[in-house]
Structure formats: C-alpha cells, structure tokens
Protein backbone atom coordinates (compact mmCIF):
# COMPACT_ATOMS: atom_id res chain seq x y z
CA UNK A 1 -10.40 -0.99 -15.13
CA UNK A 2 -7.00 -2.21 -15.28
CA UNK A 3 -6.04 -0.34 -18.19
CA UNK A 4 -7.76 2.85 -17.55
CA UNK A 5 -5.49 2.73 -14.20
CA UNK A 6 -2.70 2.40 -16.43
CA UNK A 7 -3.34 5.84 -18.39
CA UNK A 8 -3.39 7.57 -15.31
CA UNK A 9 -0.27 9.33 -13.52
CA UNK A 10 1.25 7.95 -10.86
CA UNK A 11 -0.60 10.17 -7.94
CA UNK A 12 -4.13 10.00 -10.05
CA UNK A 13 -3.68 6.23 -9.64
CA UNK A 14 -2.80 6.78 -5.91
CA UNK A 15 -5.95 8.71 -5.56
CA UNK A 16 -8.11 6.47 -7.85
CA UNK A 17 -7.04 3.39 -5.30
CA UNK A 18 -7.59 5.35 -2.04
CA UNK A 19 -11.43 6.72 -3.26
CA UNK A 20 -11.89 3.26 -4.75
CA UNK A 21 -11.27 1.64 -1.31
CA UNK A 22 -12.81 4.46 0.75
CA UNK A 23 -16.07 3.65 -1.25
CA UNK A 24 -16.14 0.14 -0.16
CA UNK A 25 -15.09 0.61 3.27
CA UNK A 26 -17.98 2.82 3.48
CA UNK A 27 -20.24 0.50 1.65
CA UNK A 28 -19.29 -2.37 4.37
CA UNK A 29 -19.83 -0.10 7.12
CA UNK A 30 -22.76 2.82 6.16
CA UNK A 31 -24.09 3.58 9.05
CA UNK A 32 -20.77 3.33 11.64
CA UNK A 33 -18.04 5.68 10.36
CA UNK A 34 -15.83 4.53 13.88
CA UNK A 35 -15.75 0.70 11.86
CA UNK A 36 -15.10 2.51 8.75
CA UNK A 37 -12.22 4.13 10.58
CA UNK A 38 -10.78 0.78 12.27
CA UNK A 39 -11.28 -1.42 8.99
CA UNK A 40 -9.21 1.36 7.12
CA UNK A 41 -6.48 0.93 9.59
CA UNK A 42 -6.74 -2.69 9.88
CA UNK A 43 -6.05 -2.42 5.59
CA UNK A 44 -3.17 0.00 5.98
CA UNK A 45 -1.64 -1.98 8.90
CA UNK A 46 -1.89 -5.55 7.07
CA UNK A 47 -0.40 -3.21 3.97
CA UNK A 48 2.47 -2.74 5.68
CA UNK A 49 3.45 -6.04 7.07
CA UNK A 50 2.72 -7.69 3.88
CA UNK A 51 5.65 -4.95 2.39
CA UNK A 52 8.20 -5.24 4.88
CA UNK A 53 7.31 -9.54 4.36
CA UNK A 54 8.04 -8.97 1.24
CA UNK A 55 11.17 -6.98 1.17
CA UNK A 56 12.71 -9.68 3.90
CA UNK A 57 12.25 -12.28 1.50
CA UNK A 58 13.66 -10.41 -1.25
CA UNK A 59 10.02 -11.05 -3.41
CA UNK A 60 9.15 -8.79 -6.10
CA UNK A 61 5.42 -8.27 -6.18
C-alpha cells in the first residue's frame, strides 16, 4: 500500500488517508455516527499536539 501511496499526488494521497481513516472510524463505530464524529476529533486533536511536540523539539518525523 505503501508504494501505491507513493504514485499518487500529493492531494490524492491526502484524500486516500482521510477515506482510509473515515472507513475505519466508521467500522469502529457503525451504528453511532455522534462516536464516529468525537473519535475523528479525538484523531485530529492528538494530530495536532503530536505536530506542534514535534516542532518544539526540533524532531523530524
């Protein structure tokens, strides 16, 4: 999968990623799209902190 995301442009990988996760979150949570919409959050939010961690310590990921 790896290398198929490779051949893909910069915004198709974007997408690819976002429908990939969307797809599990909705696997997890099938029947209670309000937990769908909190997990998704819950991703974007720990997302975030883990990149502004990461630019304070000056780590390349």
């Amino acid at each position: 999968m790896a290398k198929q995301m490779r051949d893909l442009s910069d915004v198709s990988q974007k997408h690819a990623i976002a429908e990939l996760t969307a797809t599990w979150i909705l696997a997890v949570y099938p029947e209670n799209f309000e937990l769908a919409l909190s997990l998704s959050d819950a991703m974007r939010e720990q997302t975030d902190i883990y990149l502004k961690e990461s630019k304070g310590t000056g780590a390349r990921h």
